[in-house]
N, C-alpha and C. Protein backbone atom coordinates (compact mmCIF):
# COMPACT_ATOMS: atom_id res chain seq x y z
N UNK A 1 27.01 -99.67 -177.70
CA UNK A 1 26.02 -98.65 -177.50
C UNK A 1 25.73 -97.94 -178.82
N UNK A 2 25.70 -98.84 -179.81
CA UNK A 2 25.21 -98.13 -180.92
C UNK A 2 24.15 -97.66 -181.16
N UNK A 3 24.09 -95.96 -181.50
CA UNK A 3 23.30 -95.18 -181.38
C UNK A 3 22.95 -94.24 -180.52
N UNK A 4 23.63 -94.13 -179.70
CA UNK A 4 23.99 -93.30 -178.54
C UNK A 4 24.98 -92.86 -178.41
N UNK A 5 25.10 -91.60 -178.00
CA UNK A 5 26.05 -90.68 -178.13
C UNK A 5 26.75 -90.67 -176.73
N UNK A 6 27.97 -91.04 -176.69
CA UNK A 6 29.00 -91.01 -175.04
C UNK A 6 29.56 -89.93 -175.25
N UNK A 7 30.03 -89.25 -174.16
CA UNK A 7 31.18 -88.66 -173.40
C UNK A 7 30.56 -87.28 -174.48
N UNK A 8 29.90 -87.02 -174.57
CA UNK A 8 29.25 -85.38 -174.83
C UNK A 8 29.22 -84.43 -173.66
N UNK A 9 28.78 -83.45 -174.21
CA UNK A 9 29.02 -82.41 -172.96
C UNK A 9 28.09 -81.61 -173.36
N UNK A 10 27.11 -81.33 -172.46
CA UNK A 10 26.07 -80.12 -173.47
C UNK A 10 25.36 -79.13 -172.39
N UNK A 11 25.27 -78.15 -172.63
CA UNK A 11 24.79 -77.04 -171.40
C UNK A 11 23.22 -76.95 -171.64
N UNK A 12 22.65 -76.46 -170.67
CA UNK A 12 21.37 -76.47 -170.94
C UNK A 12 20.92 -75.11 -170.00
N UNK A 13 20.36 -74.04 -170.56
CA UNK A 13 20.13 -72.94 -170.05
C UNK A 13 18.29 -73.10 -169.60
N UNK A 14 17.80 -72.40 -168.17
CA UNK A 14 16.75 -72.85 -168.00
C UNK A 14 16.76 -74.33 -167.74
N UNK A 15 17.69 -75.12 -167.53
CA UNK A 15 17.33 -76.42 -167.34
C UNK A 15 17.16 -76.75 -166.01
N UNK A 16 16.19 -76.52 -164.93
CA UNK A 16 15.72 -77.13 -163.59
C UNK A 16 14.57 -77.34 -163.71
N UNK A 17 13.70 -76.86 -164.10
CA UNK A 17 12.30 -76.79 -164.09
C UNK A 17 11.98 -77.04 -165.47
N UNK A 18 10.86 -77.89 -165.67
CA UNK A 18 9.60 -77.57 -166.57
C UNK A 18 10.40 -78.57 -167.72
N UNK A 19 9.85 -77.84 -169.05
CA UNK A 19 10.78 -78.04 -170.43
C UNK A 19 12.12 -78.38 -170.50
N UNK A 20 12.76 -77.62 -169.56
CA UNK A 20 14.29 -77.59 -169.17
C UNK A 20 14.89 -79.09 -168.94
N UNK A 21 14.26 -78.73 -167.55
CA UNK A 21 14.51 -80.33 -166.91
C UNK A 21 14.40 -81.53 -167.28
N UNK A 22 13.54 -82.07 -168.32
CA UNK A 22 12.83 -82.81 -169.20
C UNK A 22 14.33 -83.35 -170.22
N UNK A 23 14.48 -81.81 -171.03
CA UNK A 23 15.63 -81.57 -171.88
C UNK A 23 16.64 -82.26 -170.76
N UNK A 24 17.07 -81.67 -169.88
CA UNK A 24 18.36 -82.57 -169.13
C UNK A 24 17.85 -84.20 -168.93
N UNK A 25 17.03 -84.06 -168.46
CA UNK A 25 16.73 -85.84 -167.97
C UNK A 25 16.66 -86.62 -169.49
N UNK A 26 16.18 -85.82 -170.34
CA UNK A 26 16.84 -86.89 -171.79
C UNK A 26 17.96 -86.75 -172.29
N UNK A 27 18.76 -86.09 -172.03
CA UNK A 27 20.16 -86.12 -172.49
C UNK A 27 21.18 -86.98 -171.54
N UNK A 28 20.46 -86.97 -170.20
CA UNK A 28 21.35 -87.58 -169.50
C UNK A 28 20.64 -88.99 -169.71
N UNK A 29 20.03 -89.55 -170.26
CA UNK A 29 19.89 -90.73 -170.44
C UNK A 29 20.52 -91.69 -171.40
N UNK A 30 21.19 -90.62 -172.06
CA UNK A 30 22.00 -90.94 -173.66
C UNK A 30 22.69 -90.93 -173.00
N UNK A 31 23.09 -91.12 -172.01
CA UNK A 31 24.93 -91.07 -171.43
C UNK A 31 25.55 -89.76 -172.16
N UNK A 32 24.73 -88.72 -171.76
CA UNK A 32 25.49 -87.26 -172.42
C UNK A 32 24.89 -86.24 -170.84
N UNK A 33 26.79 -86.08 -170.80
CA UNK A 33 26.96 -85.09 -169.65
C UNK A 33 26.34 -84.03 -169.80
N UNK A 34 25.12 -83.58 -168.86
CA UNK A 34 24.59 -81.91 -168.91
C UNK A 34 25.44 -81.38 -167.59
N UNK A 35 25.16 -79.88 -168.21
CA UNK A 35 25.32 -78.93 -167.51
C UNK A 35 24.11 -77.93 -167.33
N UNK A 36 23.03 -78.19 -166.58
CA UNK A 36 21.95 -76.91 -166.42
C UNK A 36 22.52 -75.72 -165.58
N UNK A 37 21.75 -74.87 -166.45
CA UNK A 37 22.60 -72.94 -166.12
C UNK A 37 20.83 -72.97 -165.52
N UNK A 38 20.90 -72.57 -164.36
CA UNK A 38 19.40 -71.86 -163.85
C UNK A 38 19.94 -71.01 -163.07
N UNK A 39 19.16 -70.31 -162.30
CA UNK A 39 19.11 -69.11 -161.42
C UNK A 39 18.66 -69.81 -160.11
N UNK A 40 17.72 -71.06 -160.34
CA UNK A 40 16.99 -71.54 -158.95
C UNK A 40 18.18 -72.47 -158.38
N UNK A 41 18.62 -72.24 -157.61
CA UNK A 41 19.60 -72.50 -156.48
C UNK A 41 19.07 -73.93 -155.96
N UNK A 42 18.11 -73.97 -155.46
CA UNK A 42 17.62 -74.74 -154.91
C UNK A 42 17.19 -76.26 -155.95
N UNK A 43 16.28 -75.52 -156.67
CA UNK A 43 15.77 -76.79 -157.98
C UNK A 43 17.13 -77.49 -158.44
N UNK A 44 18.10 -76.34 -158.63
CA UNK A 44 19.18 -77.07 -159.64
C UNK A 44 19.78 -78.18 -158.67
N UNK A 45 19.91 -77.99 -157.03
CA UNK A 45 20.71 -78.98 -156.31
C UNK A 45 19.52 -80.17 -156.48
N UNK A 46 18.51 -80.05 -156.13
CA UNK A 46 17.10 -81.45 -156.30
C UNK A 46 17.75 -82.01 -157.64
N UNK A 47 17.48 -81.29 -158.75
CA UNK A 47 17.69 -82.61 -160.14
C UNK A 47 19.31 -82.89 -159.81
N UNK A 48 19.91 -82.32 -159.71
CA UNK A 48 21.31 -83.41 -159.73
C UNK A 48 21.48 -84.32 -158.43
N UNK A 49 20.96 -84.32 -157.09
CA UNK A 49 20.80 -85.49 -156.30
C UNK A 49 19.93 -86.59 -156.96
N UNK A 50 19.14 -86.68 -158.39
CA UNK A 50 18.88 -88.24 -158.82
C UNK A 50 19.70 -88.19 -159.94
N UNK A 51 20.75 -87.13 -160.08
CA UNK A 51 20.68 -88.24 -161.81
C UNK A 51 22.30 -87.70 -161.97
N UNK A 52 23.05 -88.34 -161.84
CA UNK A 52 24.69 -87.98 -161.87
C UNK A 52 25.35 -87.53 -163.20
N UNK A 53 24.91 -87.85 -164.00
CA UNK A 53 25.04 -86.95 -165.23
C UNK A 53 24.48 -85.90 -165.47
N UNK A 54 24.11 -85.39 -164.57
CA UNK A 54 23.71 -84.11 -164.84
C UNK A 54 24.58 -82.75 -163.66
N UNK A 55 24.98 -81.78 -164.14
CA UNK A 55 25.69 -80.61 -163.08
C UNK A 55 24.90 -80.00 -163.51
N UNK A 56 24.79 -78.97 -162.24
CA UNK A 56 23.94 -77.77 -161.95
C UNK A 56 25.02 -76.22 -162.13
N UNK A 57 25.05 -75.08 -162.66
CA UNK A 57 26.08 -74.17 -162.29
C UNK A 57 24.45 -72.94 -162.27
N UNK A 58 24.47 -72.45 -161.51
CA UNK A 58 24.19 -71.10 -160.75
C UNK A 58 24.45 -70.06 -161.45
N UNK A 59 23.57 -69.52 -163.06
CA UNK A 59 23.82 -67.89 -163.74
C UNK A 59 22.41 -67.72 -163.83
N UNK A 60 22.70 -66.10 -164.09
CA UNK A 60 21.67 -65.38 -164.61
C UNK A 60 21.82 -65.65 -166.58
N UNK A 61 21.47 -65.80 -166.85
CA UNK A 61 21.81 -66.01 -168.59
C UNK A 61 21.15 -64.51 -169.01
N UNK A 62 20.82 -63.44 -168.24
CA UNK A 62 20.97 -62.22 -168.59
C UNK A 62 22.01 -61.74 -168.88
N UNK A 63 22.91 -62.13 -168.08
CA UNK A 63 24.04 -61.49 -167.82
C UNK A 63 25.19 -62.42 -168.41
N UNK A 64 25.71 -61.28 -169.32
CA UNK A 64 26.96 -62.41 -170.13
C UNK A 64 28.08 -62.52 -169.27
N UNK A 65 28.59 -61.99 -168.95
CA UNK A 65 29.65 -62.50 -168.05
C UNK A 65 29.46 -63.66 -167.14
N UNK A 66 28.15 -63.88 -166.29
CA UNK A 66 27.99 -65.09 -165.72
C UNK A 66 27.82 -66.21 -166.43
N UNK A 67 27.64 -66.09 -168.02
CA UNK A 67 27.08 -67.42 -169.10
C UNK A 67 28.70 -67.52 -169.48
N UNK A 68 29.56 -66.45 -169.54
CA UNK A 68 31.16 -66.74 -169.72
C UNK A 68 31.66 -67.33 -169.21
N UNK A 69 31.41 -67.30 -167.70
CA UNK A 69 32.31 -67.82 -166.48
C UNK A 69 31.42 -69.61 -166.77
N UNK A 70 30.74 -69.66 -166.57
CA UNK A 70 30.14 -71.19 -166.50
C UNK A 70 30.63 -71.74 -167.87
N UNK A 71 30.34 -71.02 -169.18
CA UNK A 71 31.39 -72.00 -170.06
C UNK A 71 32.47 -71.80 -170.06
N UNK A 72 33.33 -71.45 -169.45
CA UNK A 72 34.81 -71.62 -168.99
C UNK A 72 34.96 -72.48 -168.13
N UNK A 73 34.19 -72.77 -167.55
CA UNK A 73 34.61 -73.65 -166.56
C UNK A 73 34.07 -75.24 -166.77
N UNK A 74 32.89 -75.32 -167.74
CA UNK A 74 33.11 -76.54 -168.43
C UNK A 74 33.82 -76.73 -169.11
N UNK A 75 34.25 -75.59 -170.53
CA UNK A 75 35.54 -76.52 -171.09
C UNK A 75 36.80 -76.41 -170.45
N UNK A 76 37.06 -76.14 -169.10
CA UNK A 76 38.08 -76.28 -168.06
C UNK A 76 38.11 -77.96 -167.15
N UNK A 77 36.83 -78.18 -166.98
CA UNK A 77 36.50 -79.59 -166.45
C UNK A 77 36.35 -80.21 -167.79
N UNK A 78 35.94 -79.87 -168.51
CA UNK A 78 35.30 -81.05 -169.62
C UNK A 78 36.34 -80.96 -170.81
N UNK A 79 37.21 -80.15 -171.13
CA UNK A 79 37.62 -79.94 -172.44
C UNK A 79 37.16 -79.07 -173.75
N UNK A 80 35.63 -79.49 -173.26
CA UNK A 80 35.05 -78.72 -174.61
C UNK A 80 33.77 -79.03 -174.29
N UNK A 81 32.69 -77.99 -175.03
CA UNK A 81 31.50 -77.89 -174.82
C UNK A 81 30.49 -78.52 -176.16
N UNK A 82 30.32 -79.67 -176.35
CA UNK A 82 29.81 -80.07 -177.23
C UNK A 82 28.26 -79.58 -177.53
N UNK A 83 27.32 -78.89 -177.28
CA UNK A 83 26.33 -78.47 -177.61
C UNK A 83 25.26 -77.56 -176.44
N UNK A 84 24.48 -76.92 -177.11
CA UNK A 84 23.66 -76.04 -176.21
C UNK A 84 21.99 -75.79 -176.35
N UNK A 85 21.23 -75.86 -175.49
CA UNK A 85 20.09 -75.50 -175.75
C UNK A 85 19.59 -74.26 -175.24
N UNK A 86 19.25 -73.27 -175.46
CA UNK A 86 19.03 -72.02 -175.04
C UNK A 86 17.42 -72.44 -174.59
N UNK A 87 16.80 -72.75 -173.74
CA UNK A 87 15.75 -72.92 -173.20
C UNK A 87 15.21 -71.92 -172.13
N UNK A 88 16.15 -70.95 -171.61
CA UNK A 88 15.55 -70.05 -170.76
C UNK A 88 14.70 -69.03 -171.42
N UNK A 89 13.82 -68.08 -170.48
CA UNK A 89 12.88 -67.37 -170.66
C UNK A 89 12.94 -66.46 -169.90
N UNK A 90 12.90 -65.52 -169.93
CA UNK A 90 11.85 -64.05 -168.97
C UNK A 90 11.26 -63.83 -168.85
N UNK A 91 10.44 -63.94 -167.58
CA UNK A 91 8.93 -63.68 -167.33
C UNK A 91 9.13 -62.60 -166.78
N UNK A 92 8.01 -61.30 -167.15
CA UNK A 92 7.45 -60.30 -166.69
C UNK A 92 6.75 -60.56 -165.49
């Protein structure tokens, strides 16, 4: 698999919808484990019923303590958090 990156681990904030999702569905194609941080409950369970490299965890990325608890608990499952895309937004 030269040229592709295995057994990564990378979070993706905003990743269910739109830009986000896009960002996860190409990382999980590299055989690189995501983790999307959304708020939509719902969206985040839809993208991970097609694509198994990808986990969904449930924060507000307002709120630091909930962006704490979710990377604790990947590098608790995963070891370590190999990279991040800050893709979320606030809409007024």
């Amino acid at each position: 698999m030269k040229g592709r990156m295995t057994s990564k681990v990378v979070m993706v904030t905003g990743g269910v919808k739109g830009i986000g999702r896009g960002i996860c569905e190409m990382l999980a194609s590299k055989d690189i484990i995501v983790v999307a941080v959304d708020i939509d409950e719902e969206a985040g369970f839809e993208l991970v019923a097609h694509n198994p490299m990808i986990r969904f965890r449930q924060a507000d990325v307002t709120r630091e303590n909930e962006v704490a608890a979710v990377v604790e608990e990947i590098q608790s499952q995963f070891g370590r958090l190999d990279g991040l895309v800050n893709n979320a937004a606030i809409a007024n």
